[in-house]
Protein backbone atom coordinates (compact mmCIF):
# COMPACT_ATOMS: atom_id res chain seq x y z
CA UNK A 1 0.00 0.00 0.00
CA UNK A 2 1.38 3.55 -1.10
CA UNK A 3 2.27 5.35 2.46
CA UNK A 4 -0.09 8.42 1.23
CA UNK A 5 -2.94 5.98 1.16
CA UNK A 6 -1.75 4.59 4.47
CA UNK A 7 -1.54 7.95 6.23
CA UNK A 8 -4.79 8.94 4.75
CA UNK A 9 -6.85 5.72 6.02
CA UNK A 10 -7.62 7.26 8.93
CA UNK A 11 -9.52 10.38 7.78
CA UNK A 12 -10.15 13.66 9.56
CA UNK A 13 -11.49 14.70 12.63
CA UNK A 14 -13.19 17.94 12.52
CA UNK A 15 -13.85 20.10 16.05
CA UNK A 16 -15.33 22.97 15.32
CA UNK A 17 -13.49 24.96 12.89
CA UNK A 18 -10.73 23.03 13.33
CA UNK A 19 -9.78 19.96 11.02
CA UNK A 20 -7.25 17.45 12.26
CA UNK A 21 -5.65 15.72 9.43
CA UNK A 22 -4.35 12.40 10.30
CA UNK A 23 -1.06 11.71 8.85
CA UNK A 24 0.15 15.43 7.30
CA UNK A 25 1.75 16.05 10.70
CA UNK A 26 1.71 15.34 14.52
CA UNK A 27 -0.86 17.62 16.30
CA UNK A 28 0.82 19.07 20.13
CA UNK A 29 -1.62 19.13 23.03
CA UNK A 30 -0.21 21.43 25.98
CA UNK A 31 -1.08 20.93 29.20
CA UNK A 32 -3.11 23.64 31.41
CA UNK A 33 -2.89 21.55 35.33
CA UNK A 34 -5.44 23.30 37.21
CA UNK A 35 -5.06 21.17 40.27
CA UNK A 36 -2.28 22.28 43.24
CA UNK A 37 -1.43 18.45 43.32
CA UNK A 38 0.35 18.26 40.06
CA UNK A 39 3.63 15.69 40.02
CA UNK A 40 5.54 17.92 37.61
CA UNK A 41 5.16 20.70 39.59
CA UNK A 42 3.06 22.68 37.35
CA UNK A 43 -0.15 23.03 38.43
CA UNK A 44 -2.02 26.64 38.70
CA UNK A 45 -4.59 27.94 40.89
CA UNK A 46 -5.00 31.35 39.50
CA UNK A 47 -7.05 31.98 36.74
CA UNK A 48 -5.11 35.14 35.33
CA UNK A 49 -1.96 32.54 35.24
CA UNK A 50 -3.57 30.07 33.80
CA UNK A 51 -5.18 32.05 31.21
CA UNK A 52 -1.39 33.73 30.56
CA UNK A 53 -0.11 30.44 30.04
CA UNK A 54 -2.91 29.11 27.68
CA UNK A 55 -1.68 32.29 25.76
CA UNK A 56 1.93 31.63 26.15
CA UNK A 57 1.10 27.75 24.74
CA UNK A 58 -1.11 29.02 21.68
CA UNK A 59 1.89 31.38 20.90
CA UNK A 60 4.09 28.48 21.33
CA UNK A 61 2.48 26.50 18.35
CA UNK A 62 -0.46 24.24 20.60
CA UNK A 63 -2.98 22.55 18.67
CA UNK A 64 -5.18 21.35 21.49
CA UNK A 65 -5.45 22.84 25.23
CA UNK A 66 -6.44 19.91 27.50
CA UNK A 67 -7.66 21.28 31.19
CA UNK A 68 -7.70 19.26 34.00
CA UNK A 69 -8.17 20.29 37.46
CA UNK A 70 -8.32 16.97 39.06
CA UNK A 71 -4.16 15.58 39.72
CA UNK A 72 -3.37 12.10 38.06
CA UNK A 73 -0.31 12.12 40.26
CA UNK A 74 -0.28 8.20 41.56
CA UNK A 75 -1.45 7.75 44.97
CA UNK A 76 -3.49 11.87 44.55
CA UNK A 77 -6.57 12.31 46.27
CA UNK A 78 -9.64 12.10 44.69
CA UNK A 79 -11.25 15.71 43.99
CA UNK A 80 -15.23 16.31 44.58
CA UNK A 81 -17.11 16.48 41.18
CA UNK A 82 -17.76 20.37 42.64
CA UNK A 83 -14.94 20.96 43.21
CA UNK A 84 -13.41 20.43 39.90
CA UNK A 85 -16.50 22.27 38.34
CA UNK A 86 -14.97 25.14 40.07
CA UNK A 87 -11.66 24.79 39.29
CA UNK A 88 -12.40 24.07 35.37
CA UNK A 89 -15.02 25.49 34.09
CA UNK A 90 -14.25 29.32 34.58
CA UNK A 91 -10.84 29.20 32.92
CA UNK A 92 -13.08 27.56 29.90
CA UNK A 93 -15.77 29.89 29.50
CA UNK A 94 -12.62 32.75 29.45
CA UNK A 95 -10.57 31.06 27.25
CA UNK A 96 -12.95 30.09 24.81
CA UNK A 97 -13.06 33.37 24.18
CA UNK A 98 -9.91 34.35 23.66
CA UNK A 99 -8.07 31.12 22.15
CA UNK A 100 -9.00 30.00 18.72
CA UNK A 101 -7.74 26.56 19.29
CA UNK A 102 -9.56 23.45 20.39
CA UNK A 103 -10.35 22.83 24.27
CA UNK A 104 -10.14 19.27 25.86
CA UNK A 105 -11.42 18.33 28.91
CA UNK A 106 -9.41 16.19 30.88
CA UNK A 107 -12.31 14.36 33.36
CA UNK A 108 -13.72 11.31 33.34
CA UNK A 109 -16.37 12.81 35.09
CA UNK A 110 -19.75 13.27 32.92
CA UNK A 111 -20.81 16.14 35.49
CA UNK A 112 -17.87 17.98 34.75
CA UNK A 113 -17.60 16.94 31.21
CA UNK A 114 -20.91 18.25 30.64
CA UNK A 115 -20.73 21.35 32.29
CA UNK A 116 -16.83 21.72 30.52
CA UNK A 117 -18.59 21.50 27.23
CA UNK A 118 -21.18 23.85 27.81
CA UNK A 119 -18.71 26.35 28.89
CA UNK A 120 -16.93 26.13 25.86
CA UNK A 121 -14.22 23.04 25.70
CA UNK A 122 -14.85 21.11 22.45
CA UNK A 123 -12.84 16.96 23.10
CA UNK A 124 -13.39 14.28 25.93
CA UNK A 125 -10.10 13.28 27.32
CA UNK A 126 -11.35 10.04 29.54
CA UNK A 127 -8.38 8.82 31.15
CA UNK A 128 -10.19 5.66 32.25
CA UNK A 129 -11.36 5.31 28.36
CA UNK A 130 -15.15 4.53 29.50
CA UNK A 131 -14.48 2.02 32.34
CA UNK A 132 -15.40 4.63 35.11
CA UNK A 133 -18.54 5.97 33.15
CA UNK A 134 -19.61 4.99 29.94
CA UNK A 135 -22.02 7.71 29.77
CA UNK A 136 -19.28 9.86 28.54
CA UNK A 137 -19.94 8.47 25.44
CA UNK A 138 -23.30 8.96 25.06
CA UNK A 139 -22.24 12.73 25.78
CA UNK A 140 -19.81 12.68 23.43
CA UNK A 141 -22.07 11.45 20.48
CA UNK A 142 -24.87 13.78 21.52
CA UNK A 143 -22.40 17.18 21.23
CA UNK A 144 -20.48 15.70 17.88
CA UNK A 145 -17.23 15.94 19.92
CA UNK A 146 -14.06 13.92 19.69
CA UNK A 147 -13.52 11.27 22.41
CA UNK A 148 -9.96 10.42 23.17
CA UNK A 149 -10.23 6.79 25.30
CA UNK A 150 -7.29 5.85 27.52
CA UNK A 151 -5.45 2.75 28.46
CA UNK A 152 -5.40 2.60 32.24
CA UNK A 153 -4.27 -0.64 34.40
CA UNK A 154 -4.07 1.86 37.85
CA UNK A 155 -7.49 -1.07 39.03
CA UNK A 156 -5.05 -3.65 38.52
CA UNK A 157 -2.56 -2.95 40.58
CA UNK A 158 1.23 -1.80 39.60
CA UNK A 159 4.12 0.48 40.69
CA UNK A 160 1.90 3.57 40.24
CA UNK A 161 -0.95 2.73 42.29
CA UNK A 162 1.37 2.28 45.37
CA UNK A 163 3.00 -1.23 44.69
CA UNK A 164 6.80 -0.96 42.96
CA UNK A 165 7.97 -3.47 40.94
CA UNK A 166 10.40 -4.03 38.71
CA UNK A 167 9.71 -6.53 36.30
CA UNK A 168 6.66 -6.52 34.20
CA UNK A 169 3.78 -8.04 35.76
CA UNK A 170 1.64 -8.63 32.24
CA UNK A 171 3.10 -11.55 29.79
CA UNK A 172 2.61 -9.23 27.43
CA UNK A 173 2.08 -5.15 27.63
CA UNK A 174 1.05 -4.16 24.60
CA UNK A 175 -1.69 -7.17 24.13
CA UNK A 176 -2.85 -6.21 27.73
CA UNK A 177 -2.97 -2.36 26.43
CA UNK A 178 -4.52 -3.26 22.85
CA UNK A 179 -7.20 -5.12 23.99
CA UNK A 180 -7.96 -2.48 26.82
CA UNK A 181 -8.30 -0.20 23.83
CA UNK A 182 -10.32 -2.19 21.68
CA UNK A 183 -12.51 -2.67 24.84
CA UNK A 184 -13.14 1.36 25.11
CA UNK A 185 -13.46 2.02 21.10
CA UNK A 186 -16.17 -0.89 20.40
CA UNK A 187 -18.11 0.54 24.10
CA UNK A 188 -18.05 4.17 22.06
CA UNK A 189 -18.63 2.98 18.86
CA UNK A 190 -21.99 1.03 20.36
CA UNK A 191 -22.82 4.20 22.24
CA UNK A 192 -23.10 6.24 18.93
CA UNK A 193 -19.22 7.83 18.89
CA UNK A 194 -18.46 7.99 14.82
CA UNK A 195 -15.21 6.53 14.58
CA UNK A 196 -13.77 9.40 12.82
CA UNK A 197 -14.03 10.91 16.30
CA UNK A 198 -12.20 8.72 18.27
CA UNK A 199 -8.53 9.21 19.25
CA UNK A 200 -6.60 6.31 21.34
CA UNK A 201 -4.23 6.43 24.28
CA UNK A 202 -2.29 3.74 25.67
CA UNK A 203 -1.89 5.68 29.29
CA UNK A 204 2.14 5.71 29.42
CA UNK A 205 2.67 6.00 33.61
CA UNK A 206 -1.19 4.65 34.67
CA UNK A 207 -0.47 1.29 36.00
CA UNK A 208 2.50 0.43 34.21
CA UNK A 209 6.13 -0.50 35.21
CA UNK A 210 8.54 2.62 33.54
CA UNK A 211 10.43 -0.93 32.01
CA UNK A 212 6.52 -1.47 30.11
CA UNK A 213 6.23 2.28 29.20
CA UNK A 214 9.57 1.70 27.42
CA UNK A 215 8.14 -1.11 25.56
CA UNK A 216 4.48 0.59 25.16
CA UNK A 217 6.60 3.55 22.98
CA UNK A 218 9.10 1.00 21.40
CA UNK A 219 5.94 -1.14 20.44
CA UNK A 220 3.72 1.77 19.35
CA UNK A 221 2.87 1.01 16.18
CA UNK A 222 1.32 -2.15 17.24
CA UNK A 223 -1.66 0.24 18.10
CA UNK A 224 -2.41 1.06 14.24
CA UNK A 225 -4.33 -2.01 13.87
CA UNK A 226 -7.10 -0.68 15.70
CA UNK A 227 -7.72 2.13 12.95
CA UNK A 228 -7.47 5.45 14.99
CA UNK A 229 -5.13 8.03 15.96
CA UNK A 230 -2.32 7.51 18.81
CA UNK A 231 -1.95 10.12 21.65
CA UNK A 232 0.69 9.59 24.22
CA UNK A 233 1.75 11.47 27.00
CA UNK A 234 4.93 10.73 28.41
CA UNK A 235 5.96 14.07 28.95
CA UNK A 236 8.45 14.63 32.61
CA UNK A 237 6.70 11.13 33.99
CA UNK A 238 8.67 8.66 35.51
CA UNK A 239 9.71 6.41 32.85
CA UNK A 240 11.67 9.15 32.27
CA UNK A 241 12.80 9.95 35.84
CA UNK A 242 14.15 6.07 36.03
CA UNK A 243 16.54 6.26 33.57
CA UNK A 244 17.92 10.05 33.60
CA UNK A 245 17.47 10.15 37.23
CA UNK A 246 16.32 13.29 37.30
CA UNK A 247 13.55 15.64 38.96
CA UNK A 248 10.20 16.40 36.86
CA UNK A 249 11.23 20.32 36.24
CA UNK A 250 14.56 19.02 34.19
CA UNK A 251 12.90 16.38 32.03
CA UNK A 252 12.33 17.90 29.07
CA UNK A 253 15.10 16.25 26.91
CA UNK A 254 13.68 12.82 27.81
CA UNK A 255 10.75 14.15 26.73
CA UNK A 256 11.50 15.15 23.53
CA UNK A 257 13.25 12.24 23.15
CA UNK A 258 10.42 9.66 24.13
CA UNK A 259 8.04 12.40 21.28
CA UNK A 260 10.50 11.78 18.55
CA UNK A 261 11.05 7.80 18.99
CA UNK A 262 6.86 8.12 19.67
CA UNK A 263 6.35 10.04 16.02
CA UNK A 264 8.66 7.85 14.24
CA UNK A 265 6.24 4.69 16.07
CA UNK A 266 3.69 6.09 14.83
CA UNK A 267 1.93 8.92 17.55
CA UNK A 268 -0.36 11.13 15.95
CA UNK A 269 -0.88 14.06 18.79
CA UNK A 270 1.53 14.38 21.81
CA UNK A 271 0.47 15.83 24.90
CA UNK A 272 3.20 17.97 27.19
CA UNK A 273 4.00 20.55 29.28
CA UNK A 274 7.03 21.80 27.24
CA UNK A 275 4.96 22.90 24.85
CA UNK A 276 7.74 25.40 22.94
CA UNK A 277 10.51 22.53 22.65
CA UNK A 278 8.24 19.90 21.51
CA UNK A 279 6.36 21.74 19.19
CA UNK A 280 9.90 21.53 17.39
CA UNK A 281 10.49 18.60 18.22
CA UNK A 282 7.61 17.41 16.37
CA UNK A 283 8.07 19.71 13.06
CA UNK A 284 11.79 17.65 13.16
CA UNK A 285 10.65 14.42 13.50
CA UNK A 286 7.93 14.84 10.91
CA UNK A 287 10.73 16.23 8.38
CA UNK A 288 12.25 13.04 8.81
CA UNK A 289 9.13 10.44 9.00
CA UNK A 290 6.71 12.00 7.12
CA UNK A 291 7.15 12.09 3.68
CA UNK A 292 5.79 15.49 2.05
């Protein structure tokens, strides 16, 4: 098969205004943390500083803002549905306004979801990909928004959900994490998602060993055979952490070097905090992988 045609099979997304082209180039999510419990250190509580950084990330070359204001830090505590409604949905209804690029949600939350959309944000990002509340669908299909369904093993136990270990604990990884996947898109695809609006994340650093995360990004084009676009996020997590040895705030070489292996494996949007260095990071590796 010609590698046009192979790039092109998996069509465009639209949101909004905005068309996401799967295959031209690799779309960069950057990360607005509005939780105080952030591992990386980033997390704002201000909504003048968080609306200065959403700037300072559109500037940068974002595609996609994703707000969260609930931590995914392992072992974090759980926030109040209420509580998150406070913390997210003001900074949407401002920056919708003011940012012409997508919004994402980052809650697997329907309350909040809902109340995100209506205030403006325009993608799902379920990091429990249905499993917590597969209502979220049904949400999704009803507003025409993309869904982006995550890979997460934190119910099964694992280094990240307060157990360490250091050798892998699956047989296999990447069959546990493909047919987690397939799980989540068939669930949205019976609750009325189109396909065309699905987006698939294997959840690098949710219930993983950092030894499996290696092998999830190594392995990543494994994922293509389940038709939709790859989002990881490795950016400062610990994979990273275990093998530079380093705190979360000097990470960002390991990240860009876990983007460009993760483009060349195939990753379609990558979501960071570095948003400036990996937005060139990206326009690199797709000189080299993608073929104009």
């Amino acid at each position: 098969m010609p590698e046009a045609l192979a790039m092109n099979k998996l069509g465009i997304t639209r949101c909004g205004n905005t068309e996401f082209r799967w295959g031209e180039r690799t779309y960069v999510m950057g990360i607005i943390n509005l939780s105080p419990d952030s591992f990386s250190g980033d997390g704002i509580t201000d909504l003048k500083a968080a609306v200065a950084q959403a700037r300072r990330f559109t500037g940068q070359g974002a595609d996609i803002l994703d707000i969260g204001g609930e931590s995914t830090r392992p072992g974090s505590a759980p926030v109040s549905i209420d509580d998150e409604v406070k913390r997210v949905v003001p900074v949407i209804e401002r920056l919708a306004s003011e940012v012409s690029i997508p919004l994402s949600i980052d809650s697997y939350k329907l309350e909040v979801a809902r109340q995100a959309l209506e205030a403006g944000a325009s993608i799902l990002n379920d990091q429990w990909g249905l499993k917590r509340d597969p209502h979220l669908a049904e949400l999704a299909a009803a507003k025409g928004v993309p869904l982006i369904l995550m890979s997460n093993q934190r119910d099964k136990g694992g280094y990240d959900a307060g157990v360490r270990r250091d050798t892998a604990y699956y047989e296999d990884v990447m069959a546990e994490v493909t047919a987690s996947l397939r799980q989540s898109l068939e669930m949205a695809l019976r609750l009325g998602v189109p396909r065309e609006n699905i987006i698939l994340d294997p959840g690098i650093g949710f219930g993983k060993t950092w030894q499996q995360d290696l092998e999830i990004i190594r392995r990543l084009d494994e994922l293509k055979k389940l038709g939709r676009p790859i989002l990881i996020g490795p950016s400062r997590k610990s994979l990273i952490a275990q093998v530079l040895k380093l705190p979360a705030t000097e990470r960002v070489e390991g990240t860009a070097a876990t983007v460009a292996i993760g483009i060349a494996r195939g990753a379609d949007i990558v979501r960071v905090h570095d948003v400036q260095q990996m937005v060139r990071v990206c326009r690199m590796s797709d000189a080299i992988v993608r073929r104009p």
